[in-house]
PDB file of N, CA and C in Angstrom:
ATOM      1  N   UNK A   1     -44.434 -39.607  32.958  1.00  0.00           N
ATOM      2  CA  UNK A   1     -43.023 -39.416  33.225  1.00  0.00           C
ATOM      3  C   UNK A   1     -42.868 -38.860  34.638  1.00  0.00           C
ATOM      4  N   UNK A   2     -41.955 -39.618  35.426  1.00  0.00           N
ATOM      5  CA  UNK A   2     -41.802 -38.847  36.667  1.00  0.00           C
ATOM      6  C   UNK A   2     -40.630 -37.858  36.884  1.00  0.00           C
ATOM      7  N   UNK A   3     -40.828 -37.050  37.643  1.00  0.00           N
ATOM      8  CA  UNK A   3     -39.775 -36.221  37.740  1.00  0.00           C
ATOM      9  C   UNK A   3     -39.295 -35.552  38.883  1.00  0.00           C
ATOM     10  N   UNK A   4     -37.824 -35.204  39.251  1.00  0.00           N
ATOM     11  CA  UNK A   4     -37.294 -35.138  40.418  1.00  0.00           C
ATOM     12  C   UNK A   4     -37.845 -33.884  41.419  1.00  0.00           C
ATOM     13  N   UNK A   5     -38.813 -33.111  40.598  1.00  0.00           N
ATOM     14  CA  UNK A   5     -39.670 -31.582  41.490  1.00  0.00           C
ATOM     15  C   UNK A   5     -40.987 -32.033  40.658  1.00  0.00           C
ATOM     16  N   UNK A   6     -41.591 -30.722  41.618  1.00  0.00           N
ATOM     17  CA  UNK A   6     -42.996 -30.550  40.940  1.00  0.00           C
ATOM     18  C   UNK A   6     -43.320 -29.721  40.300  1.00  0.00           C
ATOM     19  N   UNK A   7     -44.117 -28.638  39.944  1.00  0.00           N
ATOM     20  CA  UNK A   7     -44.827 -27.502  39.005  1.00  0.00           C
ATOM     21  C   UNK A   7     -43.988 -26.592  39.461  1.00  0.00           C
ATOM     22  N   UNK A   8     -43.721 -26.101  38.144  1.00  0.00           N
ATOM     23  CA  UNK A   8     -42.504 -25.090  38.380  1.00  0.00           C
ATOM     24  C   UNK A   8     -43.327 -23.923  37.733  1.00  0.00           C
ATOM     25  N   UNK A   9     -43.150 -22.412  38.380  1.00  0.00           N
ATOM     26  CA  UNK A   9     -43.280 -21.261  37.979  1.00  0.00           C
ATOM     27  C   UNK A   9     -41.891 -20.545  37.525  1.00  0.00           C
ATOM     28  N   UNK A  10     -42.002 -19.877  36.219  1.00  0.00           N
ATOM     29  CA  UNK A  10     -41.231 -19.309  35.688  1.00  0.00           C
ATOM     30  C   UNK A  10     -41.719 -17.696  35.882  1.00  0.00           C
ATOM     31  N   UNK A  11     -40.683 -17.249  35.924  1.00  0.00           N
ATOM     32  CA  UNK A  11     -41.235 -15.703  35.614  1.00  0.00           C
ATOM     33  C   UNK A  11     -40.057 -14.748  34.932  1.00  0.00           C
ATOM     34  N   UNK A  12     -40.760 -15.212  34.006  1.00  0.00           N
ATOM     35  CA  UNK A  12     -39.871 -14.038  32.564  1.00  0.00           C
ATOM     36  C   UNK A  12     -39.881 -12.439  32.271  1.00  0.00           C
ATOM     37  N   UNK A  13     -38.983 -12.068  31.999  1.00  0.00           N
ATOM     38  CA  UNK A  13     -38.586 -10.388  31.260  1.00  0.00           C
ATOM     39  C   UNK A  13     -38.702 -10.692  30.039  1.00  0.00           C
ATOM     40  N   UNK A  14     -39.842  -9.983  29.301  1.00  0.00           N
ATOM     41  CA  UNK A  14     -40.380 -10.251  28.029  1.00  0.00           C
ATOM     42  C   UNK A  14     -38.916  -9.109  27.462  1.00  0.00           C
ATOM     43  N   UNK A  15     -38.594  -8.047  27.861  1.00  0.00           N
ATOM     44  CA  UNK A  15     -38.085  -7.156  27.478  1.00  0.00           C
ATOM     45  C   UNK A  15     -36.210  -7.512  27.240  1.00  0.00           C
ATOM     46  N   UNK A  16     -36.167  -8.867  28.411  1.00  0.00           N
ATOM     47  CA  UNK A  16     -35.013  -9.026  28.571  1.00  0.00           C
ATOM     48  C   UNK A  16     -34.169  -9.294  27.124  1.00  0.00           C
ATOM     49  N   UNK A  17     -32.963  -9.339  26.830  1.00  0.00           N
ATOM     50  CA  UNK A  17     -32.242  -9.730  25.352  1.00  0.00           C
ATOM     51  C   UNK A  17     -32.567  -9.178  24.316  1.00  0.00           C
ATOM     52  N   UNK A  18     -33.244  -7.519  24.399  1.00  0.00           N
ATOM     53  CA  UNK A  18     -33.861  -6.295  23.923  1.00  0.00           C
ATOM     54  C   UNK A  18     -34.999  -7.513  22.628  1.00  0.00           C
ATOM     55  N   UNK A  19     -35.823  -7.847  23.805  1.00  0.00           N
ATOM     56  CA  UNK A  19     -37.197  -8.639  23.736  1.00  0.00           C
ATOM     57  C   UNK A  19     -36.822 -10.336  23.192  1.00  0.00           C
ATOM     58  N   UNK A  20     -35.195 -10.470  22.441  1.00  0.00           N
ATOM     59  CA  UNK A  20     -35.797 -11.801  22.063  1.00  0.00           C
ATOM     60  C   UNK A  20     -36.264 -12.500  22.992  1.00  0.00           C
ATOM     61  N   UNK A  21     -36.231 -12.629  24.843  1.00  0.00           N
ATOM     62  CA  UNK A  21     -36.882 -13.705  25.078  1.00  0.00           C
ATOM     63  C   UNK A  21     -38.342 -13.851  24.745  1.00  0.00           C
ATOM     64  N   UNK A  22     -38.523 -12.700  25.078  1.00  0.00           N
ATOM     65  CA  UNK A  22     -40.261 -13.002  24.561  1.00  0.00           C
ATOM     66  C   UNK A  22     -40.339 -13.226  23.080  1.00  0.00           C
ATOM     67  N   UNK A  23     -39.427 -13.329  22.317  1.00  0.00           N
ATOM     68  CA  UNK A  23     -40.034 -14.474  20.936  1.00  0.00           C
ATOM     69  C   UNK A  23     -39.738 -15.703  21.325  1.00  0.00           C
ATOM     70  N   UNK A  24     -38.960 -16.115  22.604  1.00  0.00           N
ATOM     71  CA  UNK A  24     -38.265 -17.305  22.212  1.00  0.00           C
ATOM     72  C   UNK A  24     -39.416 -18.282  23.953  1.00  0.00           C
ATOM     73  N   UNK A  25     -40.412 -17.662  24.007  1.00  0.00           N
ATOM     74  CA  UNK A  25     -41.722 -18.045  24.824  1.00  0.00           C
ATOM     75  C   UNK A  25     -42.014 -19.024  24.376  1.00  0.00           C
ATOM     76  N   UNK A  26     -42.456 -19.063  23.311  1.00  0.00           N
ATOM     77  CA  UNK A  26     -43.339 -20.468  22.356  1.00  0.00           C
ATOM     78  C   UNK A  26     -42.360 -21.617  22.809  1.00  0.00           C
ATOM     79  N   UNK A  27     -40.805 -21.326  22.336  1.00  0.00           N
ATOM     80  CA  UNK A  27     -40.267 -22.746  22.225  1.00  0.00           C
ATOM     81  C   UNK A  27     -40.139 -22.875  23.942  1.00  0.00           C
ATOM     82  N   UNK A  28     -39.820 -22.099  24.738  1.00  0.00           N
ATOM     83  CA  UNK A  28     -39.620 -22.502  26.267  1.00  0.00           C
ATOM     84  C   UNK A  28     -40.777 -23.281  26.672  1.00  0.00           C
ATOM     85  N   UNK A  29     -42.008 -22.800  26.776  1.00  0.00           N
ATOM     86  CA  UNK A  29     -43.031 -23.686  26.839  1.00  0.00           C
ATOM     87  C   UNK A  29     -43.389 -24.918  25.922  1.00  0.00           C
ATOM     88  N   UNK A  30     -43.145 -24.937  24.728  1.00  0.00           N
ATOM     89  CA  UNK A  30     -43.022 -26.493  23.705  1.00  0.00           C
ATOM     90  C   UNK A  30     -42.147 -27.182  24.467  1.00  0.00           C
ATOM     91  N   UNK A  31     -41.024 -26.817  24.815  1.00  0.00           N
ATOM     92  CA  UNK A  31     -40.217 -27.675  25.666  1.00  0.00           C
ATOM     93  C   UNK A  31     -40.663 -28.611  27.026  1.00  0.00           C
ATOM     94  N   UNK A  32     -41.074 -27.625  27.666  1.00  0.00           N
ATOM     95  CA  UNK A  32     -41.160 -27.914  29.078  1.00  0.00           C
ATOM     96  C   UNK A  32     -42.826 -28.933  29.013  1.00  0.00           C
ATOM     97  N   UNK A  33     -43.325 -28.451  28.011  1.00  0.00           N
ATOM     98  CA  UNK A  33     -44.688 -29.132  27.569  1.00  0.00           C
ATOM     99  C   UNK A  33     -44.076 -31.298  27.124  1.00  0.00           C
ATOM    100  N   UNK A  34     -43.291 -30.745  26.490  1.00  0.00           N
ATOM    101  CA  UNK A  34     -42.808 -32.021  25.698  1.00  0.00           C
ATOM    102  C   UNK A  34     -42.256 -33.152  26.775  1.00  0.00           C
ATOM    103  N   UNK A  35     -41.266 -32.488  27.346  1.00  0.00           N
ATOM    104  CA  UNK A  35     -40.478 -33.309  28.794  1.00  0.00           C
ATOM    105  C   UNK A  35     -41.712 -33.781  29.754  1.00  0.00           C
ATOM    106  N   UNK A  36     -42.631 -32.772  30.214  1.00  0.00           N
ATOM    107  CA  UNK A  36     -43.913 -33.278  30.243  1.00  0.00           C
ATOM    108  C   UNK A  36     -43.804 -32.253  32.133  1.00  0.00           C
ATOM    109  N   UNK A  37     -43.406 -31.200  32.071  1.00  0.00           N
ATOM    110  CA  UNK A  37     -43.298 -30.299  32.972  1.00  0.00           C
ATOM    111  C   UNK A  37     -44.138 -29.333  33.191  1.00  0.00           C
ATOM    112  N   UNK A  38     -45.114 -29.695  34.382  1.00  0.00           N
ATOM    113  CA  UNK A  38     -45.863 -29.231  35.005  1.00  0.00           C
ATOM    114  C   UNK A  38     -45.191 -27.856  35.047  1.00  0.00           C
ATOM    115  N   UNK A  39     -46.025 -26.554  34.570  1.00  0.00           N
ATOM    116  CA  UNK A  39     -45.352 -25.612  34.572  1.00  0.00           C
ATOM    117  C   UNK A  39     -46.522 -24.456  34.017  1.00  0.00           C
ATOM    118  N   UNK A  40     -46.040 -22.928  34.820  1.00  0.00           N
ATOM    119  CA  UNK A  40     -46.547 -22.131  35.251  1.00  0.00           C
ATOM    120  C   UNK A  40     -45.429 -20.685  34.353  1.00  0.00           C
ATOM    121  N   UNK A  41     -46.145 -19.763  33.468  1.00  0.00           N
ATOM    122  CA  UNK A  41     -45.170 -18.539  32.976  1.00  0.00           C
ATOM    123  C   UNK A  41     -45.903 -17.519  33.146  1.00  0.00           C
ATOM    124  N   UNK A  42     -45.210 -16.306  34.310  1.00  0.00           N
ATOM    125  CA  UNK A  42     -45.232 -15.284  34.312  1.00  0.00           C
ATOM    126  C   UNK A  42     -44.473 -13.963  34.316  1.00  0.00           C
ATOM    127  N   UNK A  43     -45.035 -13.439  33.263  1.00  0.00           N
ATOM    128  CA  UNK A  43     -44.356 -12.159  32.840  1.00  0.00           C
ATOM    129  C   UNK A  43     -44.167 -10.904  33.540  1.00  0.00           C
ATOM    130  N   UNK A  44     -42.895 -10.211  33.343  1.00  0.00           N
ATOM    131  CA  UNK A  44     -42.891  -9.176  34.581  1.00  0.00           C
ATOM    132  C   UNK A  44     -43.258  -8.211  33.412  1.00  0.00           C
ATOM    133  N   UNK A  45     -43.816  -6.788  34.360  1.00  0.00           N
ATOM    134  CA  UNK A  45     -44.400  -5.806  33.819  1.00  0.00           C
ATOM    135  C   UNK A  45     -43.497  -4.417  33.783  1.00  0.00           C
ATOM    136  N   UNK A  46     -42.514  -4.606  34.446  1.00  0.00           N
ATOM    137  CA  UNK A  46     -41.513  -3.411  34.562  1.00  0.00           C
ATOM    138  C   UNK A  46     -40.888  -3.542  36.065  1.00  0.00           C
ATOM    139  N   UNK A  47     -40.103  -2.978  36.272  1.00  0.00           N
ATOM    140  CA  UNK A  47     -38.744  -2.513  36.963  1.00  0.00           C
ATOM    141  C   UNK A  47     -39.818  -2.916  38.964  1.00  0.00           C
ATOM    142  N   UNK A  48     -38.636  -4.086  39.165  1.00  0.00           N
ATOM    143  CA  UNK A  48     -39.553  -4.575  40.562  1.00  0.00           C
ATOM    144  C   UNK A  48     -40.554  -5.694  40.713  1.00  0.00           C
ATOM    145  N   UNK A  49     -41.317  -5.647  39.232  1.00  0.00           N
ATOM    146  CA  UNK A  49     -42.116  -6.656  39.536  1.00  0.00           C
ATOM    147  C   UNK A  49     -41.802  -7.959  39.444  1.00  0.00           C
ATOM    148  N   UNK A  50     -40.495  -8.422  39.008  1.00  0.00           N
ATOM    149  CA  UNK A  50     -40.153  -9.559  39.150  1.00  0.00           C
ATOM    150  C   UNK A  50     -39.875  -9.937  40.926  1.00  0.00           C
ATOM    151  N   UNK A  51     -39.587  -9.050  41.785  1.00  0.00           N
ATOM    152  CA  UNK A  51     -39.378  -9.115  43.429  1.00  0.00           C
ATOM    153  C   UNK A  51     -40.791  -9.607  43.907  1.00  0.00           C
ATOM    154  N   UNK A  52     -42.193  -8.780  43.169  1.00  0.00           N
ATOM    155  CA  UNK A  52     -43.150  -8.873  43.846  1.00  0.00           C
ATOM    156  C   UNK A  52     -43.983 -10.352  42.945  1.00  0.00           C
ATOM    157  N   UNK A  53     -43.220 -11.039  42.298  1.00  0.00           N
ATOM    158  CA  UNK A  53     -44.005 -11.891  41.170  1.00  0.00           C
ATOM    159  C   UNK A  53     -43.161 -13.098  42.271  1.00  0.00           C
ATOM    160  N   UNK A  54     -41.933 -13.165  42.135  1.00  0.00           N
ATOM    161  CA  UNK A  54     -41.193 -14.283  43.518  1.00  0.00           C
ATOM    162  C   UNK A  54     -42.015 -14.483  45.094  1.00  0.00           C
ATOM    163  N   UNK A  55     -42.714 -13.333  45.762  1.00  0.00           N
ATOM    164  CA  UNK A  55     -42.998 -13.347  46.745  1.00  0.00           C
ATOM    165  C   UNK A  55     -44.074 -14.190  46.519  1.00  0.00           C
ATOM    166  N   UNK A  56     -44.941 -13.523  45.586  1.00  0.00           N
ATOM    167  CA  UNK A  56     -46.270 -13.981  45.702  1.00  0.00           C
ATOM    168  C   UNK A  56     -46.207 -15.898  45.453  1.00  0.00           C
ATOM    169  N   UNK A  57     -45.364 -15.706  44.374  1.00  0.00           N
ATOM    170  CA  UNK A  57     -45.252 -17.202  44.144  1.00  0.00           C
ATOM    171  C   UNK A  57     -44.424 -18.504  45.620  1.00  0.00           C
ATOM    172  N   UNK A  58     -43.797 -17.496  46.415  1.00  0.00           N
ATOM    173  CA  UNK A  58     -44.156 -18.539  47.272  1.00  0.00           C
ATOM    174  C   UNK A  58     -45.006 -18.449  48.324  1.00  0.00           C
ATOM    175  N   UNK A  59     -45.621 -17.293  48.522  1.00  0.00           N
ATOM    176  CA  UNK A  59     -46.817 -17.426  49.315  1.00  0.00           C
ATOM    177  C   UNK A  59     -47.796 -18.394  48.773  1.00  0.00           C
ATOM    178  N   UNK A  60     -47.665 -18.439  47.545  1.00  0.00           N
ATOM    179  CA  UNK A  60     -48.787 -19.378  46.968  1.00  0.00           C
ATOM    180  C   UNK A  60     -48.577 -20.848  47.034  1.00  0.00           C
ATOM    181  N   UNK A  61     -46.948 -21.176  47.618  1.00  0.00           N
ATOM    182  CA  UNK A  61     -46.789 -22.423  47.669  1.00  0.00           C
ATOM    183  C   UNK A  61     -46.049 -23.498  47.019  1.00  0.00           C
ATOM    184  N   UNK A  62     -45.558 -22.249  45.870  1.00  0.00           N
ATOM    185  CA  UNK A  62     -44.484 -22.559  44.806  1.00  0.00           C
ATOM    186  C   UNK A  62     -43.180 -23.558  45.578  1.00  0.00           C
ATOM    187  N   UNK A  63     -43.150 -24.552  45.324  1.00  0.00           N
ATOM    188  CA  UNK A  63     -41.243 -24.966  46.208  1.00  0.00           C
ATOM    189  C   UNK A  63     -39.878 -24.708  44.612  1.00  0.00           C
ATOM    190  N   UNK A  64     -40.536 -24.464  43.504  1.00  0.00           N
ATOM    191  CA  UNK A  64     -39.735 -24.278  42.406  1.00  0.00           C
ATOM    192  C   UNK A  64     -40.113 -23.110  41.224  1.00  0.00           C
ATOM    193  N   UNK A  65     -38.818 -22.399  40.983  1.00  0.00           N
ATOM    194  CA  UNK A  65     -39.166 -21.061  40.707  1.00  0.00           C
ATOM    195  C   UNK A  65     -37.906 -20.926  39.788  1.00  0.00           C
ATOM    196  N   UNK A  66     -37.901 -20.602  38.460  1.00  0.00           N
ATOM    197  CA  UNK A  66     -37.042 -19.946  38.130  1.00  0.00           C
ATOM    198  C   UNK A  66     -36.916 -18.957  37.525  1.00  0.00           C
ATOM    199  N   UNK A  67     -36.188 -17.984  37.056  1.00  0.00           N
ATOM    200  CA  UNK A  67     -36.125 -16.572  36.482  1.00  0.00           C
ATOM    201  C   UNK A  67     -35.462 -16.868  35.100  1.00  0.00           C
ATOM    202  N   UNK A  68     -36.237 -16.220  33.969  1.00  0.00           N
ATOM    203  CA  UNK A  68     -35.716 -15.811  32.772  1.00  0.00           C
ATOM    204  C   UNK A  68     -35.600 -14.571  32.531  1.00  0.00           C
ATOM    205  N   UNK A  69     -34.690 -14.589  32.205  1.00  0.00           N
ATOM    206  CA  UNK A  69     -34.399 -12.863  31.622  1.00  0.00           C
ATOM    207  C   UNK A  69     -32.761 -12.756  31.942  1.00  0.00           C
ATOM    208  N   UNK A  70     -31.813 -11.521  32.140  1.00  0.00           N
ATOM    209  CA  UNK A  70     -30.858 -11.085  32.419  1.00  0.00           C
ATOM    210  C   UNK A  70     -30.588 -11.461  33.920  1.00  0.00           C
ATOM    211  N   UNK A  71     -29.676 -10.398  34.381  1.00  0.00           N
ATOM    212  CA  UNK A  71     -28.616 -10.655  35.289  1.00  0.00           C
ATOM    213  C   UNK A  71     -29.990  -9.344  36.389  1.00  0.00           C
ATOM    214  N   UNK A  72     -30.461  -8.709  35.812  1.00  0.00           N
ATOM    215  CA  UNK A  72     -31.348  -7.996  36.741  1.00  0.00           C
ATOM    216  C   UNK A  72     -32.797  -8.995  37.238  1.00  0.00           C
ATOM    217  N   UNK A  73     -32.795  -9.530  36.176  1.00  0.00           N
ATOM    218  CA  UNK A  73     -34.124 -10.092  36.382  1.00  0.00           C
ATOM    219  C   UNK A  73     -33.836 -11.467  37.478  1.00  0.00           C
ATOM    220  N   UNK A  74     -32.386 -11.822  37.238  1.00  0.00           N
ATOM    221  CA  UNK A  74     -32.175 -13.148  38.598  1.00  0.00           C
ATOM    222  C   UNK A  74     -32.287 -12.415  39.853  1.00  0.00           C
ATOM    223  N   UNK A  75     -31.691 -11.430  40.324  1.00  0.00           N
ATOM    224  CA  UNK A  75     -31.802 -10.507  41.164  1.00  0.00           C
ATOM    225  C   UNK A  75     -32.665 -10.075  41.671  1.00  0.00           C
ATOM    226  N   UNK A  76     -33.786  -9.699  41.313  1.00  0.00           N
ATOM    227  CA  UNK A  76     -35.064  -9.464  41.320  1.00  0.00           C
ATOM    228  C   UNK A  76     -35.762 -10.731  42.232  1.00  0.00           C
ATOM    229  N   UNK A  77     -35.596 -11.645  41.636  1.00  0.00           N
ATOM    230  CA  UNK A  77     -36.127 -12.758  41.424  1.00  0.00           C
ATOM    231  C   UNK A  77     -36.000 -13.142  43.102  1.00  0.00           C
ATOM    232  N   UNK A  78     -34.379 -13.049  43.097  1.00  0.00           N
ATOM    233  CA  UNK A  78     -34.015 -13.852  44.553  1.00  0.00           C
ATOM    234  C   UNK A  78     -33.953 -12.717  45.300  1.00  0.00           C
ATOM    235  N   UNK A  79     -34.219 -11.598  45.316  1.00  0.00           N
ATOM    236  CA  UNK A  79     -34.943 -10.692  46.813  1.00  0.00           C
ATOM    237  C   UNK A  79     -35.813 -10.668  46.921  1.00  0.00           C
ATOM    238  N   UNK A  80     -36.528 -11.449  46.082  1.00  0.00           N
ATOM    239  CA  UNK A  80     -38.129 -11.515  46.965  1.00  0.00           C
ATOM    240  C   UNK A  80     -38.401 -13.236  47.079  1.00  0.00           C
ATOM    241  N   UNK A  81     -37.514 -13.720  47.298  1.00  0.00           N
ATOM    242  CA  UNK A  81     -36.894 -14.927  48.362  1.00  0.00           C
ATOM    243  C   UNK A  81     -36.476 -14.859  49.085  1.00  0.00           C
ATOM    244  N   UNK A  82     -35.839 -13.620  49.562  1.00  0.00           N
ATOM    245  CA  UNK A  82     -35.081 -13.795  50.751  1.00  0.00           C
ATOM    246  C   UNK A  82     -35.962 -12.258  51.626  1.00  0.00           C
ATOM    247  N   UNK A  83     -36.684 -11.552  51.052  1.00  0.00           N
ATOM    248  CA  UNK A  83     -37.492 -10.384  51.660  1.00  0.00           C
ATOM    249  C   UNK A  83     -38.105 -11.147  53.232  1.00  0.00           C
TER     250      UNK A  83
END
């Protein structure tokens, strides 16, 4: 299947939605598995590390990135895109 990007890194707040996202892991990845999406999940560890989990991921080369979790965790996400 082709598709309009490439390998996407996620980086999730297990804690976010007082934890359901992290039950709802399995099906995000069944999904993205199924569509047939090259894809990358990492979990933040507390307060910031979603800023320093964005940087690294595009130092590494990432061109697609998105954030799960709340309204803190998008935030996070996109200052260490624009740092």
């Amino acid at each position: 299947m082709t598709h309009a990007f490439g390998p996407l890194r996620v980086i999730l707040n297990p804690a976010s939605g007082q934890g359901h996202l992290r039950q709802r892991l399995h099906a995000l990845r069944a999904e993205l598995d199924q569509r047939g999406v090259d894809h990358e999940v990492v979990q933040t560890q507390g307060p910031g590390h979603a800023t320093e989990l964005a940087r690294e991921a595009l130092g590494q080369g990432w061109r697609y990135i998105a954030a799960a979790g709340g309204d803190g965790t998008v935030n996070e996400v996109v200052n260490g895109w624009f740092d």
